[in-house]
Protein backbone atom coordinates (compact mmCIF):
# COMPACT_ATOMS: atom_id res chain seq x y z
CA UNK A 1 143.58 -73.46 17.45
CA UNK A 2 146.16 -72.15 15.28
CA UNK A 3 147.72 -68.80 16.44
CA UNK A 4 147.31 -65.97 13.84
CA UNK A 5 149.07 -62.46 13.13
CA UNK A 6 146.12 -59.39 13.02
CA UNK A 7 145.89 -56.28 12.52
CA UNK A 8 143.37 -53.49 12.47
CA UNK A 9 141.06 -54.71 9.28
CA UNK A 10 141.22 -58.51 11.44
CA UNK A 11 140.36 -57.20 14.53
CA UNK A 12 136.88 -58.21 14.64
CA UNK A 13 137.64 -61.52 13.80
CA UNK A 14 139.21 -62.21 17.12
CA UNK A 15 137.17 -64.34 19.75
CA UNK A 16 138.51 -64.06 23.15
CA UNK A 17 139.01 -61.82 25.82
CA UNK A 18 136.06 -61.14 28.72
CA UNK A 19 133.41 -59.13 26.48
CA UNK A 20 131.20 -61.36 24.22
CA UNK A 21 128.71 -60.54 22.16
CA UNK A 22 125.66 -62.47 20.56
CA UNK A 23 125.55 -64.16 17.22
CA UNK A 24 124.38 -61.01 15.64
CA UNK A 25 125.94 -58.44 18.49
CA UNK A 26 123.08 -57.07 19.37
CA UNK A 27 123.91 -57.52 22.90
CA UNK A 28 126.98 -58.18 24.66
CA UNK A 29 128.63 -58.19 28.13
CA UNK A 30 131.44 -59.63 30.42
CA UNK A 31 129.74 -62.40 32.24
CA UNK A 32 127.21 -63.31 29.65
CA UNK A 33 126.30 -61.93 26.17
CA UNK A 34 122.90 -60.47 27.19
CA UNK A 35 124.19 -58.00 29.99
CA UNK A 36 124.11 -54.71 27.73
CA UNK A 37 122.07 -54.23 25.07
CA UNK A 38 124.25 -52.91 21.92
CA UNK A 39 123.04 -49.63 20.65
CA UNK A 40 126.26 -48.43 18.31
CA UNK A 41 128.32 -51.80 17.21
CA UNK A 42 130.44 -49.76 14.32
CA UNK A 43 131.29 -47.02 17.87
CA UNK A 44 132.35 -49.90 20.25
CA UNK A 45 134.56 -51.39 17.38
CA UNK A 46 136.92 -48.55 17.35
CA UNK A 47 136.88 -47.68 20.83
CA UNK A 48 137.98 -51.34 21.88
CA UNK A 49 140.73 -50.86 19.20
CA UNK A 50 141.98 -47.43 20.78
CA UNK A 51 141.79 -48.51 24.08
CA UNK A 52 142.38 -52.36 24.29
CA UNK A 53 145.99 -51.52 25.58
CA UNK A 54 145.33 -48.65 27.74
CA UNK A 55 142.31 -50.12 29.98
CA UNK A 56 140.83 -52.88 31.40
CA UNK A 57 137.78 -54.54 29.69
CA UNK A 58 135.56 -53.93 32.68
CA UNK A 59 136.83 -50.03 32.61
CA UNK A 60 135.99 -49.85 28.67
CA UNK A 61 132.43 -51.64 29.46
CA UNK A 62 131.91 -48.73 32.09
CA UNK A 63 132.95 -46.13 29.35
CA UNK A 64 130.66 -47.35 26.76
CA UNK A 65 127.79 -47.43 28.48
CA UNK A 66 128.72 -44.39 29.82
CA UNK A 67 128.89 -43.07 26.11
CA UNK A 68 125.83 -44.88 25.08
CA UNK A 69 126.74 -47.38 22.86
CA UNK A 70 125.58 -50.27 25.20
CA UNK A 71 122.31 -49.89 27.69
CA UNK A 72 121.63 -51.88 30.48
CA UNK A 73 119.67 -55.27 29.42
CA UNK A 74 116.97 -55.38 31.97
């Protein structure tokens, strides 16, 4: 896959990283896509891009739910 230059309008093309989200992000999560379901999309956006370089992905998942943009998928 060719490697690309982004920025802040291309961030949400990027695939990678541990948290995935469904075809339509609805739900997301670290070890699948259906762990949390996804209550603010437009929220977790911009708090992945102001803290992808301060925190851990697992720390950020913790966050968020603790914010309420995700919910536990039971």
């Amino acid at each position: 896959m060719e490697r690309k230059m982004i920025n802040d309008e291309t961030l949400e093309l990027v695939t990678g990283g541990s948290i995935i989200f469904n075809g339509d992000c609805t739900t997301c999560g670290r070890k699948n896509n259906a762990e949390y379901k996804v209550l603010n999309f437009d929220a977790i956006l911009e708090y992945v891009k102001a803290n992808r370089s301060k925190m851990p992905e697992k720390q950020m998942m913790i966050h968020m739910l603790e914010l309420g943009y995700i919910t536990a998928n039971n």
